[in-house]
C-alpha atoms as a PDB file:
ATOM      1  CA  UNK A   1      85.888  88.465 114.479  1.00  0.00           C
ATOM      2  CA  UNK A   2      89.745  87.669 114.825  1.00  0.00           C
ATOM      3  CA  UNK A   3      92.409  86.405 116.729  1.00  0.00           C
ATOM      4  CA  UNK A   4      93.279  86.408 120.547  1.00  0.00           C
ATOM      5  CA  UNK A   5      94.823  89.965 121.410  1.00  0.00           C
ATOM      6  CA  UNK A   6      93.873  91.249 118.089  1.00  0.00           C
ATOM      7  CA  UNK A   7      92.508  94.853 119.349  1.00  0.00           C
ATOM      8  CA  UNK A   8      88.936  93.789 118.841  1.00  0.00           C
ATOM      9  CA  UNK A   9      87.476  94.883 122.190  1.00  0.00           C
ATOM     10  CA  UNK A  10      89.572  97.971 122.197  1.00  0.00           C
ATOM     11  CA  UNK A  11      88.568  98.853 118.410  1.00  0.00           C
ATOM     12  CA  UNK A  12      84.491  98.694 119.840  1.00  0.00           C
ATOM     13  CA  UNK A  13      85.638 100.370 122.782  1.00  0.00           C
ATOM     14  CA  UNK A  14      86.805 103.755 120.663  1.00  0.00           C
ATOM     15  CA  UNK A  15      83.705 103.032 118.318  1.00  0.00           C
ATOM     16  CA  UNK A  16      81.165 103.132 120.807  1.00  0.00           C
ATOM     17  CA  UNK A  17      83.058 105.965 122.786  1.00  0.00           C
ATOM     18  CA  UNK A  18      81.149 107.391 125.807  1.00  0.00           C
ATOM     19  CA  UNK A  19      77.742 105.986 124.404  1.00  0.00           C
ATOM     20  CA  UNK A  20      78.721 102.692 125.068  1.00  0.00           C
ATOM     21  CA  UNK A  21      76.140  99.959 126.630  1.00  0.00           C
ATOM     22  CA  UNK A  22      77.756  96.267 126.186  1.00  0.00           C
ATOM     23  CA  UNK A  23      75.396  93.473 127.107  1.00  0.00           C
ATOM     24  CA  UNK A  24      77.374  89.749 128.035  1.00  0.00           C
ATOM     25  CA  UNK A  25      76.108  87.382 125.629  1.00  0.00           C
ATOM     26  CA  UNK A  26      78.325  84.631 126.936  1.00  0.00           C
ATOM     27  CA  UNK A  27      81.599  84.474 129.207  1.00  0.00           C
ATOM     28  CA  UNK A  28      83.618  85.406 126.018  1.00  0.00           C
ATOM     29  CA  UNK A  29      81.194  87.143 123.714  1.00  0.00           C
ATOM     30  CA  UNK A  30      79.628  90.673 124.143  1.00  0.00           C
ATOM     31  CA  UNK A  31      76.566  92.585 122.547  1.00  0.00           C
ATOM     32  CA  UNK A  32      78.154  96.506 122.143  1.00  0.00           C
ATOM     33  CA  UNK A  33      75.738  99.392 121.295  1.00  0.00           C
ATOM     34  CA  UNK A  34      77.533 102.261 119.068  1.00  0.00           C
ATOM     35  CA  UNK A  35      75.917 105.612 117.720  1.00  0.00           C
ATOM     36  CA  UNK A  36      78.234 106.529 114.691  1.00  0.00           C
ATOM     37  CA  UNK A  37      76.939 109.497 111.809  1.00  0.00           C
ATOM     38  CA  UNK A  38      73.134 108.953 113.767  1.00  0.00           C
ATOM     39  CA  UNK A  39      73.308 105.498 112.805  1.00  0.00           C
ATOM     40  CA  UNK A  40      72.749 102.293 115.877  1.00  0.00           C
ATOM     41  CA  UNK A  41      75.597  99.794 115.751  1.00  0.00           C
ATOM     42  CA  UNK A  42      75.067  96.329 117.927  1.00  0.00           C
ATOM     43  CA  UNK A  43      78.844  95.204 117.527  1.00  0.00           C
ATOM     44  CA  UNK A  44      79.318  91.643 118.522  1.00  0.00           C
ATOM     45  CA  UNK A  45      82.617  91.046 120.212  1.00  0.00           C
ATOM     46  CA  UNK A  46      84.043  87.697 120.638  1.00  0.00           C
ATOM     47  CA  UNK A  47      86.937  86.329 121.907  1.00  0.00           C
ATOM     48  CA  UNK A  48      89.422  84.476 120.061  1.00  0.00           C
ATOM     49  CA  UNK A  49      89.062  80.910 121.206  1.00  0.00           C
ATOM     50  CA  UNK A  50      87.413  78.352 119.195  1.00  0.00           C
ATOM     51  CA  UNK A  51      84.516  78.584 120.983  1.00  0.00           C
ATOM     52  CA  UNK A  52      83.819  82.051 120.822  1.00  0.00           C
ATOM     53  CA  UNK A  53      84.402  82.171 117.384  1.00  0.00           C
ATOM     54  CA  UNK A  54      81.885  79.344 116.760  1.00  0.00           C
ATOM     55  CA  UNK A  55      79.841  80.987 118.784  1.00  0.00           C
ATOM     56  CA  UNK A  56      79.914  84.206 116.717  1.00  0.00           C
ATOM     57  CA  UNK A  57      80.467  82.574 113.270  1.00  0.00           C
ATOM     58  CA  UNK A  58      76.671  80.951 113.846  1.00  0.00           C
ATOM     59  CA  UNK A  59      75.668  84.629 114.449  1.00  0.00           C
ATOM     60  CA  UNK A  60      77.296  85.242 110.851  1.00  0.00           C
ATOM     61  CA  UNK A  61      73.896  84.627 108.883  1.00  0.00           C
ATOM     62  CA  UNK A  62      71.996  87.396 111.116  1.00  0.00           C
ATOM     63  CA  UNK A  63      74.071  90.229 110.527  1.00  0.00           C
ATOM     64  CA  UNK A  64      74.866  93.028 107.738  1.00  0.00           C
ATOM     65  CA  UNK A  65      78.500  93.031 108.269  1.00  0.00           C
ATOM     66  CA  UNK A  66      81.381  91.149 109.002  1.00  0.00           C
ATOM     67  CA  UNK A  67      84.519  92.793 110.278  1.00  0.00           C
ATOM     68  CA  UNK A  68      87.374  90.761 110.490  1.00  0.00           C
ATOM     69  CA  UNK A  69      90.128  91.430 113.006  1.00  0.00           C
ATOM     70  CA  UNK A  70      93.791  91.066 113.128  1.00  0.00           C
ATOM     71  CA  UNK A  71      96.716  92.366 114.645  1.00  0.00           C
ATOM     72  CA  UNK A  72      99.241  93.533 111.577  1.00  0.00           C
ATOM     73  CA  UNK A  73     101.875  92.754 113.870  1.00  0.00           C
ATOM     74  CA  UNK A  74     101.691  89.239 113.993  1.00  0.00           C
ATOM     75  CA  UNK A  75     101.805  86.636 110.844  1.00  0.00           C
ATOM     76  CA  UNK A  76      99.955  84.075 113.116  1.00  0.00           C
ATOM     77  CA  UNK A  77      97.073  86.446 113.515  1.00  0.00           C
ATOM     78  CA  UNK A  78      96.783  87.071 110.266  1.00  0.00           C
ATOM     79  CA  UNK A  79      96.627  83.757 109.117  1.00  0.00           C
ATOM     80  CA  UNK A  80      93.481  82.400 111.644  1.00  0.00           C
ATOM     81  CA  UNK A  81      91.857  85.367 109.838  1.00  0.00           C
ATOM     82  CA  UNK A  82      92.635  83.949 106.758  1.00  0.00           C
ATOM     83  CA  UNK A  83      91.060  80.635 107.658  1.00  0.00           C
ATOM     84  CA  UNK A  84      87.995  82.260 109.253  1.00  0.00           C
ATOM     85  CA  UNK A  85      87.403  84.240 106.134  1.00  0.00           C
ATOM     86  CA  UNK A  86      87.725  80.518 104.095  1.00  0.00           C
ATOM     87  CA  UNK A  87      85.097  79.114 106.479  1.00  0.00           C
ATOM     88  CA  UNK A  88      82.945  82.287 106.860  1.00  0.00           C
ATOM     89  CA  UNK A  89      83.430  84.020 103.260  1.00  0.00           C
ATOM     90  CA  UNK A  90      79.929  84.705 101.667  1.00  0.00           C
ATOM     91  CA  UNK A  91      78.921  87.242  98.930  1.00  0.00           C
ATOM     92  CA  UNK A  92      75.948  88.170 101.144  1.00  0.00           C
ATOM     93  CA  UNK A  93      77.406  89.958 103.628  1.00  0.00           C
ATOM     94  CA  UNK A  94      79.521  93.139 103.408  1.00  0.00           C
ATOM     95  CA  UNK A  95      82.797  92.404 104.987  1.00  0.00           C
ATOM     96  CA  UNK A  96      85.616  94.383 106.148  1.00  0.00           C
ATOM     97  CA  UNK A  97      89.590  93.326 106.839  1.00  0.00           C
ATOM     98  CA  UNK A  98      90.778  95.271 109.728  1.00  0.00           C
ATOM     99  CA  UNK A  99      94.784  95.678 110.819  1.00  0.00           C
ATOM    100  CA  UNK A 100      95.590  96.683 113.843  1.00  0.00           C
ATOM    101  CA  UNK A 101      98.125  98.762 115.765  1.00  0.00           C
ATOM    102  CA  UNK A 102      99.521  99.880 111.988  1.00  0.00           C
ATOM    103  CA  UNK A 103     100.901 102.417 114.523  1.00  0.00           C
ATOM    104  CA  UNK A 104     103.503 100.213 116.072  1.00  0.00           C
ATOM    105  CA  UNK A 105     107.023  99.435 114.749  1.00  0.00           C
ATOM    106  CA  UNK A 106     106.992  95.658 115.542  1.00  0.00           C
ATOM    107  CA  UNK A 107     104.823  96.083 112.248  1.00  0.00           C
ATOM    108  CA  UNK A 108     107.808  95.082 110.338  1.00  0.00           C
ATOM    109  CA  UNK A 109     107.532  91.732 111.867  1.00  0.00           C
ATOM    110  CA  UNK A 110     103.907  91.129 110.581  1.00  0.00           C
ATOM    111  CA  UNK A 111     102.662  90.108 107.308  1.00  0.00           C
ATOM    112  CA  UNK A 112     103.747  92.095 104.203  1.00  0.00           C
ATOM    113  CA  UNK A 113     101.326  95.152 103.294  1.00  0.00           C
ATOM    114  CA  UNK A 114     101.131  93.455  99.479  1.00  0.00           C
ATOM    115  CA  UNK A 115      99.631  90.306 100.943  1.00  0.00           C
ATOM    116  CA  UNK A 116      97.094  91.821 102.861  1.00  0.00           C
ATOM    117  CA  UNK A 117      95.920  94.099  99.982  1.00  0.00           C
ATOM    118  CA  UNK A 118      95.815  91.632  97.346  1.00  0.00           C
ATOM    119  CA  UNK A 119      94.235  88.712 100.192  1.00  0.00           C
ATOM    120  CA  UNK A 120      91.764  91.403 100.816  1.00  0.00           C
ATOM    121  CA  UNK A 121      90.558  92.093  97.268  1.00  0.00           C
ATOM    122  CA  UNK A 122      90.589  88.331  96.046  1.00  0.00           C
ATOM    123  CA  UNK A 123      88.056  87.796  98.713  1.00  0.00           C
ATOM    124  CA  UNK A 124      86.011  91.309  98.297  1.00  0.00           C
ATOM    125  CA  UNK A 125      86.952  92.427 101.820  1.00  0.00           C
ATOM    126  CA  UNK A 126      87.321  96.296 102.655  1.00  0.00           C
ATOM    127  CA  UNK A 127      90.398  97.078 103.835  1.00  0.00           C
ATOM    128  CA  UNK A 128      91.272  99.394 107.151  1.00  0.00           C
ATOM    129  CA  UNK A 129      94.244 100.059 108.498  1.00  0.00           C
ATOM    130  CA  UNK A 130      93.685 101.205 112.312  1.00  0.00           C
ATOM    131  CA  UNK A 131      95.488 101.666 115.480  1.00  0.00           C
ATOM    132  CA  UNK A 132      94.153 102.976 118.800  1.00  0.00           C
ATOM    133  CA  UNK A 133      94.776 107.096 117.354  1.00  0.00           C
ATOM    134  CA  UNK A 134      90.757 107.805 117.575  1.00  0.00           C
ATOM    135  CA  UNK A 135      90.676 108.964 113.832  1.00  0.00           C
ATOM    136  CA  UNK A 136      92.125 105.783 112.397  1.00  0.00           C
ATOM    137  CA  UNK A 137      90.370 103.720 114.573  1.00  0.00           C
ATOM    138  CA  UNK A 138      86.696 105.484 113.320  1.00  0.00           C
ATOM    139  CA  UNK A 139      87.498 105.047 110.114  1.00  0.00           C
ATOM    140  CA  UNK A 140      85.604 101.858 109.383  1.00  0.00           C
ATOM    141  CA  UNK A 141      82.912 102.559 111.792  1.00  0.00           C
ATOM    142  CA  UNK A 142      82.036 105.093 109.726  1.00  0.00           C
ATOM    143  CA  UNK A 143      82.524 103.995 106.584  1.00  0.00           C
ATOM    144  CA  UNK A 144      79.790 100.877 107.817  1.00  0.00           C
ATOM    145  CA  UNK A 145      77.414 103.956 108.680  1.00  0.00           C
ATOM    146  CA  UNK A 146      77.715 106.043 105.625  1.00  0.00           C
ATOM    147  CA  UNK A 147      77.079 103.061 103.689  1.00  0.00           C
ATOM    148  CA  UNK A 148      74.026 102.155 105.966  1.00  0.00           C
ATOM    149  CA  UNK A 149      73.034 105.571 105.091  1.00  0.00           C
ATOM    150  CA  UNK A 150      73.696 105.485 101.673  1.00  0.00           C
ATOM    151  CA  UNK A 151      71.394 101.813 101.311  1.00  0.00           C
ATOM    152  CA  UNK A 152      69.025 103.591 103.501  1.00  0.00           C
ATOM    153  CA  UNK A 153      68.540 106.475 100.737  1.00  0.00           C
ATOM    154  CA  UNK A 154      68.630 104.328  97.717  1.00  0.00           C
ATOM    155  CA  UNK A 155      65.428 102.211  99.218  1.00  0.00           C
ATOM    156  CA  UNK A 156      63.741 105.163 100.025  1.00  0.00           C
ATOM    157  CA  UNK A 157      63.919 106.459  96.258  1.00  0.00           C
END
């Protein structure tokens, strides 16, 4: 979930790589299929608009995590992900704070890294920074399927 031109879509995109199989839910939201570390994803993508994110924040209660997306260029982005993790927030689910294009050097112009880090542990988020380089961008991906894996293996013993 995130912001408008966030990276969201592309971020799935590189997660799903050449396995991908995206289902339209809705005009703005998509169902995408990703195999990471043997483990099926179904990553639901939604556009930024109020809609869409209504749409997907009623999905919220069905899912095992919550990835929330914003572009660490931008101060604006940041703070709708602020508000979404105020309206969403909920010790249930395992959620992750995702920055995008960390890459770029209009970085300088986004929110300070301090913020971010200390937002993101008040609020029990994991925090990834990302950009479109495909081993930054797999890091949380995977990190969602090793823990999977790692719940999987404690239920089994």
């Amino acid at each position: 979930m995130g912001p408008s031109f966030s990276g969201k879509t592309a971020l799935a995109e590189i997660w799903a790589g050449m396995s991908r199989v995206t289902h339209r839910v809705t005009p703005k939201v998509t169902l995408t299929e990703a195999t990471v570390k043997d483990v099926h994803l179904f990553i639901l993508d939604c556009g930024g608009t109020r809609i869409s994110r209504r749409l997907a924040e009623a999905q919220v209660a069905s899912v095992d995590y919550v990835a929330f997306v914003f572009d660490s260029t931008s101060v604006d982005s940041f703070a709708e992900v602020r508000e979404m993790v105020k309206r969403i927030g909920n010790s249930r689910h395992n959620m992750l704070l995702i920055a995008t294009k960390v890459d770029l050097e209009a970085r300088i112009l986004g929110p300070e890294e301090s913020e971010i880090e200390a937002f993101a542990q008040d609020n029990g988020l994991k925090y990834f920074k990302t950009s479109l380089l495909i081993p930054v961008a797999l890091e949380p991906a995977n990190w969602i399927a090793s823990d999977l894996l790692r719940k999987r293996s404690q239920r089994v013993n």
